[in-house]
C-alpha atoms as a PDB file:
ATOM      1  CA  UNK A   1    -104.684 -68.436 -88.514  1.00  0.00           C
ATOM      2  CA  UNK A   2    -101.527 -69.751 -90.345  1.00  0.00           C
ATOM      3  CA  UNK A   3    -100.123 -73.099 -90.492  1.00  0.00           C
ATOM      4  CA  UNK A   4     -96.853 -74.219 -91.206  1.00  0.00           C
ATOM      5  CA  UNK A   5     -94.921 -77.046 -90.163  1.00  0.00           C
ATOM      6  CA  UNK A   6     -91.470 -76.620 -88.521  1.00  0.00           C
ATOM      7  CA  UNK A   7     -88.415 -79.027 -88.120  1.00  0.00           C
ATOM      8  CA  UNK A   8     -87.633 -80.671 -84.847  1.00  0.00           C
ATOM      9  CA  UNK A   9     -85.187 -82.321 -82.833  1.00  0.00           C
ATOM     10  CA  UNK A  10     -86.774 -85.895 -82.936  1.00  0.00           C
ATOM     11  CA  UNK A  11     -86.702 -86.562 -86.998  1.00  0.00           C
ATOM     12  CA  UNK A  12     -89.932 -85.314 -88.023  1.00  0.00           C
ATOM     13  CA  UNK A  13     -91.871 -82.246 -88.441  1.00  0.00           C
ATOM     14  CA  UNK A  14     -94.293 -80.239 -86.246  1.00  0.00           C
ATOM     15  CA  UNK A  15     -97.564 -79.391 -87.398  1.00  0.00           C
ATOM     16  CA  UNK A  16     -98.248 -75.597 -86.134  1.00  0.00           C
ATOM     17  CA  UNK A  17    -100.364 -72.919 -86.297  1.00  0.00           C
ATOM     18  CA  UNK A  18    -100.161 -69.112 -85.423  1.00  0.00           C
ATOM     19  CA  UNK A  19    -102.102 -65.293 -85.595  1.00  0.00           C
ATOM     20  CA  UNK A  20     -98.707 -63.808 -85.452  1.00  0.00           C
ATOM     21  CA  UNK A  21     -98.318 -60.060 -87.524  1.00  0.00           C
ATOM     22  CA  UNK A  22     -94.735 -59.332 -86.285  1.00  0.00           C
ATOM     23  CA  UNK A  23     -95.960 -56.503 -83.906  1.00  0.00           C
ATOM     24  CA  UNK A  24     -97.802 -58.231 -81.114  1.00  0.00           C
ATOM     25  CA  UNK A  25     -95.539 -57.133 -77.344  1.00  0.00           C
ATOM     26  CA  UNK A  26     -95.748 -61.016 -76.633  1.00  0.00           C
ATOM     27  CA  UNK A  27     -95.963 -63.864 -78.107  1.00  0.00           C
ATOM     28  CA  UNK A  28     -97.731 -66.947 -75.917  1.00  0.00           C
ATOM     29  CA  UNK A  29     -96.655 -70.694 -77.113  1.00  0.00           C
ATOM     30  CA  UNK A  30    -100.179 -72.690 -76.718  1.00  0.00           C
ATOM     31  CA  UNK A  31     -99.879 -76.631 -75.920  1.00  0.00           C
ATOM     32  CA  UNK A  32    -102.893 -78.356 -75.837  1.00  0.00           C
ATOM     33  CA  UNK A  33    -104.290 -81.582 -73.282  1.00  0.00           C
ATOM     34  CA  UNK A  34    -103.815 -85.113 -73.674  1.00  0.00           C
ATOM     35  CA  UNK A  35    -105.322 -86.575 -76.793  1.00  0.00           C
ATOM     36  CA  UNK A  36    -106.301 -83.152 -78.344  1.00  0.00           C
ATOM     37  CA  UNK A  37    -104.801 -80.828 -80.862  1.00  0.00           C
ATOM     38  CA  UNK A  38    -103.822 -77.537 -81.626  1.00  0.00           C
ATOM     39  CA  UNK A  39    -106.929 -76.506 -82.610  1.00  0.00           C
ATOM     40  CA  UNK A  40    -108.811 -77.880 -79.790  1.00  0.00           C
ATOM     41  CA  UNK A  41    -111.704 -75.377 -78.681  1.00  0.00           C
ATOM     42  CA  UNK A  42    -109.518 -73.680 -76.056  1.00  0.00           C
ATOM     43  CA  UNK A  43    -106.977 -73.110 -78.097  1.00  0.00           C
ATOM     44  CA  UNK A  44    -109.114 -71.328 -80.807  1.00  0.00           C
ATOM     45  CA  UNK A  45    -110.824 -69.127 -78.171  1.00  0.00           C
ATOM     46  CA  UNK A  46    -107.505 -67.731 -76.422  1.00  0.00           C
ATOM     47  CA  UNK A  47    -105.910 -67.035 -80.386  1.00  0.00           C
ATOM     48  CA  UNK A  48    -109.600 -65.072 -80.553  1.00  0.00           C
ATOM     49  CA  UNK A  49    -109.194 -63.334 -77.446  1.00  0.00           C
ATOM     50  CA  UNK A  50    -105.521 -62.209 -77.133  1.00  0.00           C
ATOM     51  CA  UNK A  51    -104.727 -60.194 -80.166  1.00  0.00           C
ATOM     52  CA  UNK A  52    -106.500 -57.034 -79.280  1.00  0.00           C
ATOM     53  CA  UNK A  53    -104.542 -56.944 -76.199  1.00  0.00           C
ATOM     54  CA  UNK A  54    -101.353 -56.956 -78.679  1.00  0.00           C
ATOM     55  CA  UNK A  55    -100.699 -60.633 -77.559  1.00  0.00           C
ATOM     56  CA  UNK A  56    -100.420 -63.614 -80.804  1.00  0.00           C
ATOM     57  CA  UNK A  57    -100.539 -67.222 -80.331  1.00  0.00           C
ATOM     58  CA  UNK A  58     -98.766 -69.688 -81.460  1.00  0.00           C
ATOM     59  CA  UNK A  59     -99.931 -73.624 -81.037  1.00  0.00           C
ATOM     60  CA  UNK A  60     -98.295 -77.111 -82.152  1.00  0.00           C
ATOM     61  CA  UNK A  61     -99.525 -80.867 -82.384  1.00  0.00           C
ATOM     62  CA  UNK A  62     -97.407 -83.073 -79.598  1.00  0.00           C
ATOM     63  CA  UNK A  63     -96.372 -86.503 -81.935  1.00  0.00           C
ATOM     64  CA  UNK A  64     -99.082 -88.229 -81.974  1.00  0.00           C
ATOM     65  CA  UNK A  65    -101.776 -85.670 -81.684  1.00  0.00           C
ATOM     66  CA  UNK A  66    -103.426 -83.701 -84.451  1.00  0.00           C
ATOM     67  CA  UNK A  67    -101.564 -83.294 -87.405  1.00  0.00           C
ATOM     68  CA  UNK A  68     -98.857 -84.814 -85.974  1.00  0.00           C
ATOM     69  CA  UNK A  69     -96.506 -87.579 -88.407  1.00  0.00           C
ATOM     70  CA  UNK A  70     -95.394 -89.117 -85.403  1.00  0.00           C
ATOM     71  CA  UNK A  71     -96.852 -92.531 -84.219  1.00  0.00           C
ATOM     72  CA  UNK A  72     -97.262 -93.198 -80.474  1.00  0.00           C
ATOM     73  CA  UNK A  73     -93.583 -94.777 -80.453  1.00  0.00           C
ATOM     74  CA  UNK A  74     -92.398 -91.459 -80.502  1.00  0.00           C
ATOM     75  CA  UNK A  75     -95.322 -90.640 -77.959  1.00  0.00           C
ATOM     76  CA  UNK A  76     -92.177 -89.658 -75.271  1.00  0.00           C
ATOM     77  CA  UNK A  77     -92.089 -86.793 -72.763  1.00  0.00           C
ATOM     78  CA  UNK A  78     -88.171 -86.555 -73.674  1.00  0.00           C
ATOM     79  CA  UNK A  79     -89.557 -85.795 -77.485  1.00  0.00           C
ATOM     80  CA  UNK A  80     -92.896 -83.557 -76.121  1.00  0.00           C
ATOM     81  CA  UNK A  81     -90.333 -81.365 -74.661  1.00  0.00           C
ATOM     82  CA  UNK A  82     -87.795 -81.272 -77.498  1.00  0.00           C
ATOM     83  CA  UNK A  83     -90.969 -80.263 -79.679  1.00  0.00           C
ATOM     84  CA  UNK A  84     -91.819 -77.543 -77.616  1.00  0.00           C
ATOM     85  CA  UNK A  85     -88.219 -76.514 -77.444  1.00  0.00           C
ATOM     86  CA  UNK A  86     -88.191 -76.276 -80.891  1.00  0.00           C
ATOM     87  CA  UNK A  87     -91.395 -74.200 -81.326  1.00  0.00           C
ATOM     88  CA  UNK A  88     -90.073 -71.697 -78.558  1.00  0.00           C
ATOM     89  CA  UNK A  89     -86.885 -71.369 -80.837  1.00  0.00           C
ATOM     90  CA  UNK A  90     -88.776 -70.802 -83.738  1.00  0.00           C
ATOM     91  CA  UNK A  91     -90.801 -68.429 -81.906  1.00  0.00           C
ATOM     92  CA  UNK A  92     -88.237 -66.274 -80.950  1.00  0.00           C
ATOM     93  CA  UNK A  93     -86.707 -66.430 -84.542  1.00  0.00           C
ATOM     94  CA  UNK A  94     -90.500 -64.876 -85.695  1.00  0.00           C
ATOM     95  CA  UNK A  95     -90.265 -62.402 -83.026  1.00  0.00           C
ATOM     96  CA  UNK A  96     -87.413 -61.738 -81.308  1.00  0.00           C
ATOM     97  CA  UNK A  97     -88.331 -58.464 -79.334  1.00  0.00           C
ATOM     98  CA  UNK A  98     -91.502 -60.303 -77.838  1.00  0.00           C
ATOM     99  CA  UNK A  99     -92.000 -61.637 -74.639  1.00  0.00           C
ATOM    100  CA  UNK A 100     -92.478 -65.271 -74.361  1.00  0.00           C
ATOM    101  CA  UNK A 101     -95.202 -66.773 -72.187  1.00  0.00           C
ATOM    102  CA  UNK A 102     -96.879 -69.807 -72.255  1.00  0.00           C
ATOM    103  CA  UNK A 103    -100.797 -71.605 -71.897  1.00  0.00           C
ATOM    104  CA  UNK A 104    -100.969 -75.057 -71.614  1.00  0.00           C
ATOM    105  CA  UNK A 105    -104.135 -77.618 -70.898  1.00  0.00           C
ATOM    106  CA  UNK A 106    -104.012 -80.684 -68.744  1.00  0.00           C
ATOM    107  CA  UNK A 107    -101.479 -82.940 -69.954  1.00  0.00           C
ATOM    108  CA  UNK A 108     -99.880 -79.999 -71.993  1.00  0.00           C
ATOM    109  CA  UNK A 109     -99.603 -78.145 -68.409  1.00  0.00           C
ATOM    110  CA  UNK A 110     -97.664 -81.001 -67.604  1.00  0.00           C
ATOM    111  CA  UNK A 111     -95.138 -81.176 -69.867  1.00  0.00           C
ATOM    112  CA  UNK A 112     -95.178 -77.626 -69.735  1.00  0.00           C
ATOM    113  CA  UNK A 113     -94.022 -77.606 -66.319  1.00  0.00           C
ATOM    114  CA  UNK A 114     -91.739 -80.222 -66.687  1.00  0.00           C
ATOM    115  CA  UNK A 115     -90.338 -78.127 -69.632  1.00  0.00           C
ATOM    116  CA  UNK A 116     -89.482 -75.186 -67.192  1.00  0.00           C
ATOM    117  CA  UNK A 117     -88.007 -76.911 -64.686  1.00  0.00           C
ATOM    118  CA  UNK A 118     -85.672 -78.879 -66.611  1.00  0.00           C
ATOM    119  CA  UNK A 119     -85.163 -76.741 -69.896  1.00  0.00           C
ATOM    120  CA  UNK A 120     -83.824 -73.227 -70.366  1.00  0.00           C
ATOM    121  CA  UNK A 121     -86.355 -71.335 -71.783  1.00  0.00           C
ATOM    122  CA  UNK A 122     -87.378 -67.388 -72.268  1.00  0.00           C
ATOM    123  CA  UNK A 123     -90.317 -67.660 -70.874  1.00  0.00           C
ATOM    124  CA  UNK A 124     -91.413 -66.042 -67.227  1.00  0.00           C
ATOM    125  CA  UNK A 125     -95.200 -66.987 -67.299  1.00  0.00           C
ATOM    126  CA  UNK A 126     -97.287 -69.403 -67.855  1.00  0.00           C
ATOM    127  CA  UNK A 127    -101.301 -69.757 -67.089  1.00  0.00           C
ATOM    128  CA  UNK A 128    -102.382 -73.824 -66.419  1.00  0.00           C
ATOM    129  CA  UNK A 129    -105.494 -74.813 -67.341  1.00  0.00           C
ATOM    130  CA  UNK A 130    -106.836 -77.858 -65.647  1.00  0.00           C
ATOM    131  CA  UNK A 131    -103.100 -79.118 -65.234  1.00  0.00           C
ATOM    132  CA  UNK A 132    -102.376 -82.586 -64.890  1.00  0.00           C
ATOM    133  CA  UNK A 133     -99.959 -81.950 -62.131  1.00  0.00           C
ATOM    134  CA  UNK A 134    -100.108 -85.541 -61.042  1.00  0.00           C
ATOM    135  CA  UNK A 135     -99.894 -86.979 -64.414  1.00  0.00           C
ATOM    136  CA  UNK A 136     -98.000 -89.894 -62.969  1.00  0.00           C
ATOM    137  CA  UNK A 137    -101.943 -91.136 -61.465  1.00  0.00           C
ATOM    138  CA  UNK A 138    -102.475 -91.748 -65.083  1.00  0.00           C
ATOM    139  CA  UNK A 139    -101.120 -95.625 -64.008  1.00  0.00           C
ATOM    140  CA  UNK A 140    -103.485 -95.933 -61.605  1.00  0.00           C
ATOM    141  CA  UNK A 141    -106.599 -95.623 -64.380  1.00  0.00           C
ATOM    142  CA  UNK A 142    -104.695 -98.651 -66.180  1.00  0.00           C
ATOM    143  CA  UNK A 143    -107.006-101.670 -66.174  1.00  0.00           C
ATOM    144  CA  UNK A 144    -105.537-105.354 -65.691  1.00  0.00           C
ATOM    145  CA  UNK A 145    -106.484-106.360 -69.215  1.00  0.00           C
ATOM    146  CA  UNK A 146    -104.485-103.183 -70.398  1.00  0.00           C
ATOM    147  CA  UNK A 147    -101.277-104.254 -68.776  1.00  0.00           C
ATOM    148  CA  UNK A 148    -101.744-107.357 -69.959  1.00  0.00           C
ATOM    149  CA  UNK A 149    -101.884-105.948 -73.079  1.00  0.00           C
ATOM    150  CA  UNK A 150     -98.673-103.899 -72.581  1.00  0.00           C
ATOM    151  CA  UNK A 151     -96.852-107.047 -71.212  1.00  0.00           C
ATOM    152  CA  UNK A 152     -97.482-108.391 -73.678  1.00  0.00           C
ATOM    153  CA  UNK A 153     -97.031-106.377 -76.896  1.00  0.00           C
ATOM    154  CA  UNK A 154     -95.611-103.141 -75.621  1.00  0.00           C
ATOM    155  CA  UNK A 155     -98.628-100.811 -76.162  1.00  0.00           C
ATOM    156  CA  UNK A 156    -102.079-100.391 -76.001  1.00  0.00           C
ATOM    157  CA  UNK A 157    -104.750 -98.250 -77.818  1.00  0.00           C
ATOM    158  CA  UNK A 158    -106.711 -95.554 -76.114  1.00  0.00           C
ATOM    159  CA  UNK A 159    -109.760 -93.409 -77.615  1.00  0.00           C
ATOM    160  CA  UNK A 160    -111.856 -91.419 -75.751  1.00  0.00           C
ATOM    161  CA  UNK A 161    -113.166 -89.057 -77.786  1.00  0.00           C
ATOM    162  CA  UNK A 162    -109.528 -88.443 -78.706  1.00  0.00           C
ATOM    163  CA  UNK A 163    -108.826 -86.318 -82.082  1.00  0.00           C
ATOM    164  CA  UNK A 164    -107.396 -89.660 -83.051  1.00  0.00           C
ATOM    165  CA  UNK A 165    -106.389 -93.146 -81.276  1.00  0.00           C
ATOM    166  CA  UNK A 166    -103.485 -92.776 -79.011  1.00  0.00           C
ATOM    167  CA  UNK A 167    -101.060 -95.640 -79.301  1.00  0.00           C
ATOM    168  CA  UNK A 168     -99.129 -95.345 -75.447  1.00  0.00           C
ATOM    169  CA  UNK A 169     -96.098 -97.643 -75.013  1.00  0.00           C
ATOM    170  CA  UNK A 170     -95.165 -99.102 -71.727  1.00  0.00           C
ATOM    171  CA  UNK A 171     -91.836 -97.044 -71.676  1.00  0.00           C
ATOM    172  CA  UNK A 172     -94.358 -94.017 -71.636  1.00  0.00           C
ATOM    173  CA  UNK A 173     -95.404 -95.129 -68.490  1.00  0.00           C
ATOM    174  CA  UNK A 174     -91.710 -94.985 -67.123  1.00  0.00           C
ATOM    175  CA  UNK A 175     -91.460 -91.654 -68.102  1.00  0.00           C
ATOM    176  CA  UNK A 176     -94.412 -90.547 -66.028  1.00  0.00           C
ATOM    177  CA  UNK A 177     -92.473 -92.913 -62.743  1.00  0.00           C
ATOM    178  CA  UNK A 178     -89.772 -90.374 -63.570  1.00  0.00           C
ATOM    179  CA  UNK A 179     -91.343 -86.998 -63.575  1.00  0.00           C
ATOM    180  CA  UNK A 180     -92.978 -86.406 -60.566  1.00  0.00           C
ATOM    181  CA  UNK A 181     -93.669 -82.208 -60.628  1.00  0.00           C
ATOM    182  CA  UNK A 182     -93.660 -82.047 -56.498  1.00  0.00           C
ATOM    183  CA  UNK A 183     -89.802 -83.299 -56.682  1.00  0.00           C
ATOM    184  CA  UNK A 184     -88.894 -81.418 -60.150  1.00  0.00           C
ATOM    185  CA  UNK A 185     -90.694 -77.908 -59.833  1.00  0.00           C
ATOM    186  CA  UNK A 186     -88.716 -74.577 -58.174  1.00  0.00           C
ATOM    187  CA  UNK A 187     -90.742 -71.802 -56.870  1.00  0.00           C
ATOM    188  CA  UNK A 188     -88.329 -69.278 -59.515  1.00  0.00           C
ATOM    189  CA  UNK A 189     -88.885 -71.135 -62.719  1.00  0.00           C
ATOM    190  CA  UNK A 190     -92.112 -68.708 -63.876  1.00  0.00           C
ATOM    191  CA  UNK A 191     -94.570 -67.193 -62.491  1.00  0.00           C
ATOM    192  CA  UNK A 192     -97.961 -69.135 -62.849  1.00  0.00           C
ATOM    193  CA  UNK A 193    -101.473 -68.926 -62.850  1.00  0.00           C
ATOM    194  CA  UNK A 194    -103.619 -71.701 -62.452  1.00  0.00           C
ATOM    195  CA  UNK A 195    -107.351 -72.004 -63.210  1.00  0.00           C
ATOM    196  CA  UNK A 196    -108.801 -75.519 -62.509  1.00  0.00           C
ATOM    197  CA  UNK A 197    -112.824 -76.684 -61.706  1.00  0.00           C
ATOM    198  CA  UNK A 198    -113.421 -78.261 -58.152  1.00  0.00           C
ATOM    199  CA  UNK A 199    -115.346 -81.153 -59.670  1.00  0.00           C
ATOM    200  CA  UNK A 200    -112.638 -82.211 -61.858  1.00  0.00           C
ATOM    201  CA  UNK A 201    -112.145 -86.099 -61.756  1.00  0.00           C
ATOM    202  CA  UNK A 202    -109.480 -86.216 -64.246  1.00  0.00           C
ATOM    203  CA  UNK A 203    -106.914 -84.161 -62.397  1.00  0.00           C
ATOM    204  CA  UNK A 204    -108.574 -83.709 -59.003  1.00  0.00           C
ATOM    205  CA  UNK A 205    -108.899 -80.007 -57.490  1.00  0.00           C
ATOM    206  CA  UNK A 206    -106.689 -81.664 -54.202  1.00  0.00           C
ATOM    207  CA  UNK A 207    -103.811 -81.677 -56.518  1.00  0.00           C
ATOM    208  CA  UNK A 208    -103.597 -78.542 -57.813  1.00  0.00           C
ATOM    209  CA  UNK A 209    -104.356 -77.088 -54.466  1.00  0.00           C
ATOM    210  CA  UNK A 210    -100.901 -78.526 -53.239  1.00  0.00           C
ATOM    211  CA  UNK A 211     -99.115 -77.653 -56.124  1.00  0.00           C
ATOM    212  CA  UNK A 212    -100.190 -74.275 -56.027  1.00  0.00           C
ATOM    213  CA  UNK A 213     -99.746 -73.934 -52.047  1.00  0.00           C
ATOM    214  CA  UNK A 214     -96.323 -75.298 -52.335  1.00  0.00           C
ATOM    215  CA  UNK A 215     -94.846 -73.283 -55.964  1.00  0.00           C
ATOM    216  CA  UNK A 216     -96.320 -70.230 -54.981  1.00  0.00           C
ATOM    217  CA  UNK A 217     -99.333 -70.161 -58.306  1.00  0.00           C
ATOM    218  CA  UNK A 218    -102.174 -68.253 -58.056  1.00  0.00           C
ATOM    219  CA  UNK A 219    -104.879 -70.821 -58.023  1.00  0.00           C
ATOM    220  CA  UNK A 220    -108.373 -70.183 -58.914  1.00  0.00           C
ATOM    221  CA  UNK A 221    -111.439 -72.805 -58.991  1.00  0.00           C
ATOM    222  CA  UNK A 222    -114.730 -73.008 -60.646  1.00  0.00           C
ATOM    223  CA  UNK A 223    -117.222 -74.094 -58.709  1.00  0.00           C
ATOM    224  CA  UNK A 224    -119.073 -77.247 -60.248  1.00  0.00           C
ATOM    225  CA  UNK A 225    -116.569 -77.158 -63.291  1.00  0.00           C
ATOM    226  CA  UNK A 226    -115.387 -80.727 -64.891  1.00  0.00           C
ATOM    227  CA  UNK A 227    -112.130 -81.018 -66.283  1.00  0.00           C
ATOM    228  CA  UNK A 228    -112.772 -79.125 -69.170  1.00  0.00           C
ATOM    229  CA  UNK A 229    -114.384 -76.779 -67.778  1.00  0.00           C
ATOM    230  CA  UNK A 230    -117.826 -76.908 -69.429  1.00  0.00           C
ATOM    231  CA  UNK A 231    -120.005 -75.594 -67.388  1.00  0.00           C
ATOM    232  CA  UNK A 232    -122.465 -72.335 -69.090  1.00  0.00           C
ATOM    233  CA  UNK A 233    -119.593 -69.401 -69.136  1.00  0.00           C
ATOM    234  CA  UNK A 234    -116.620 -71.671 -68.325  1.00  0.00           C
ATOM    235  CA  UNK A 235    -115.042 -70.733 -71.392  1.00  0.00           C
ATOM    236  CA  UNK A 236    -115.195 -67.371 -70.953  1.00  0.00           C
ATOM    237  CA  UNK A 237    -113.996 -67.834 -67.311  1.00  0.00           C
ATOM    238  CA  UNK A 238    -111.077 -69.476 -69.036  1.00  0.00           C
ATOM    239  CA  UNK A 239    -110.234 -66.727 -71.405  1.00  0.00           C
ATOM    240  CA  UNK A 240    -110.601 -63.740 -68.800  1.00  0.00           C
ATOM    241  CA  UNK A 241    -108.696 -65.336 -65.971  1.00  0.00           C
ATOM    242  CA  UNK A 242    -105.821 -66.281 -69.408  1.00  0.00           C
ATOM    243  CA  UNK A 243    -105.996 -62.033 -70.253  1.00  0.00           C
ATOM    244  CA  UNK A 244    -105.811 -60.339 -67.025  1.00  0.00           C
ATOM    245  CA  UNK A 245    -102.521 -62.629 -66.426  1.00  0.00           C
ATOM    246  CA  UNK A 246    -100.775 -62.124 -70.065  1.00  0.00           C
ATOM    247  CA  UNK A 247    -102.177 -58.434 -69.635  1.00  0.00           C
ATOM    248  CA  UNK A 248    -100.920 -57.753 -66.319  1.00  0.00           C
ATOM    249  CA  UNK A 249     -97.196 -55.618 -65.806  1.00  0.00           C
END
């Protein structure tokens, strides 16, 4: 794997890191979950799994993951989808006869899908992997001392087993009021694939049921799976439901 950083739109640079060799037939733009990296687990097993299928990977930190420079002020969706504006650009520069798709985890899903319904992009599939599709709910998991907290001084702190602290601002919480995927999402922005366990309590199953019922995605659950999927051969569930999709004509 190679890692470079790239310049973006928001002032600062983008940790990333790719298999690309310049003659893979697509070329599939990885973002990872809330409070992981680029080179979370899931990540590293689909840039294992999709080369010998003639597919590369390329991944990037959102600011304030990973490698990231950026602090949780910059911690925006407005700069999470500039970043992965820039890293499709960049993308296309590397390889401009490949087809762009993209994989996205959870909170990445998210933004992903908030990405193609508000963004051009070359893209015309993506596979969601426990997607946060009611990301919004993330309020509702807000304790009283927390908002005291952001009343207060603007922010809070979370770490749950995060790759590092997250610092979250309170206008981060307005940009979740204001991106609600059941108002923003068109059934013709891509054509998606959805693989999500029906004992997630993170991003319940009920949720991406109704997304997928009403944008058309091809839905498919693991029984007794958390949200990351952990159960024995989840991963591999993962990855083989990721390269019939990317593989498929």
């Amino acid at each position: 794997m190679k890692k470079e950083n790239i310049s973006g739109l928001n002032g600062y640079d983008i940790p990333c890191m790719n298999n690309l060799s310049g003659g893979e037939r697509m070329a599939v733009i990885i973002s990872h979950g809330f409070g992981s990296s680029k080179e979370s687990p899931t990540a590293q097993a689909v840039a294992a799994a999709l080369p010998e299928h003639g597919i590369g990977t390329y991944g990037f930190d959102f600011p304030a993951h990973g490698d990231s420079p950026a602090d949780g002020e910059q911690f925006r969706i407005f700069n999470c989808l500039n970043d992965l504006a820039s890293v499709e650009a960049h993308v296309r520069e590397l390889m401009p006869e490949a087809e762009i798709a993209y994989f996205s985890s959870s909170f990445g899903a998210y933004i992903n899908l908030i990405y193609l319904a508000k963004r051009p992009h070359a893209g015309k599939k993506s596979f969601l992997r426990c997607a946060a599709v009611d990301m919004p709910r993330f309020r509702n998991h807000t304790t009283p001392e927390q908002y005291a907290q952001l009343n207060a001084q603007g922010c809070i702190t979370l770490d749950f087993d995060y790759i590092r602290p997250l610092k979250i601002m309170r206008e981060f919480y307005d940009d979740l009021a204001a991106h609600d995927l059941f108002k923003l999402c068109r059934l013709d922005m891509a054509e998606l694939a959805m693989i999500h366990g029906d004992a997630d309590e993170t991003a319940p199953v009920a949720d991406a049921r109704r997304f997928a019922k009403q944008f058309g995605a091809r839905l498919t659950e693991v029984k007794g799976a958390d949200h990351r999927i952990t159960i024995p051969g989840g991963m591999e569930l993962v990855i083989d439901a990721a390269v019939r999709f990317f593989s498929a004509k």
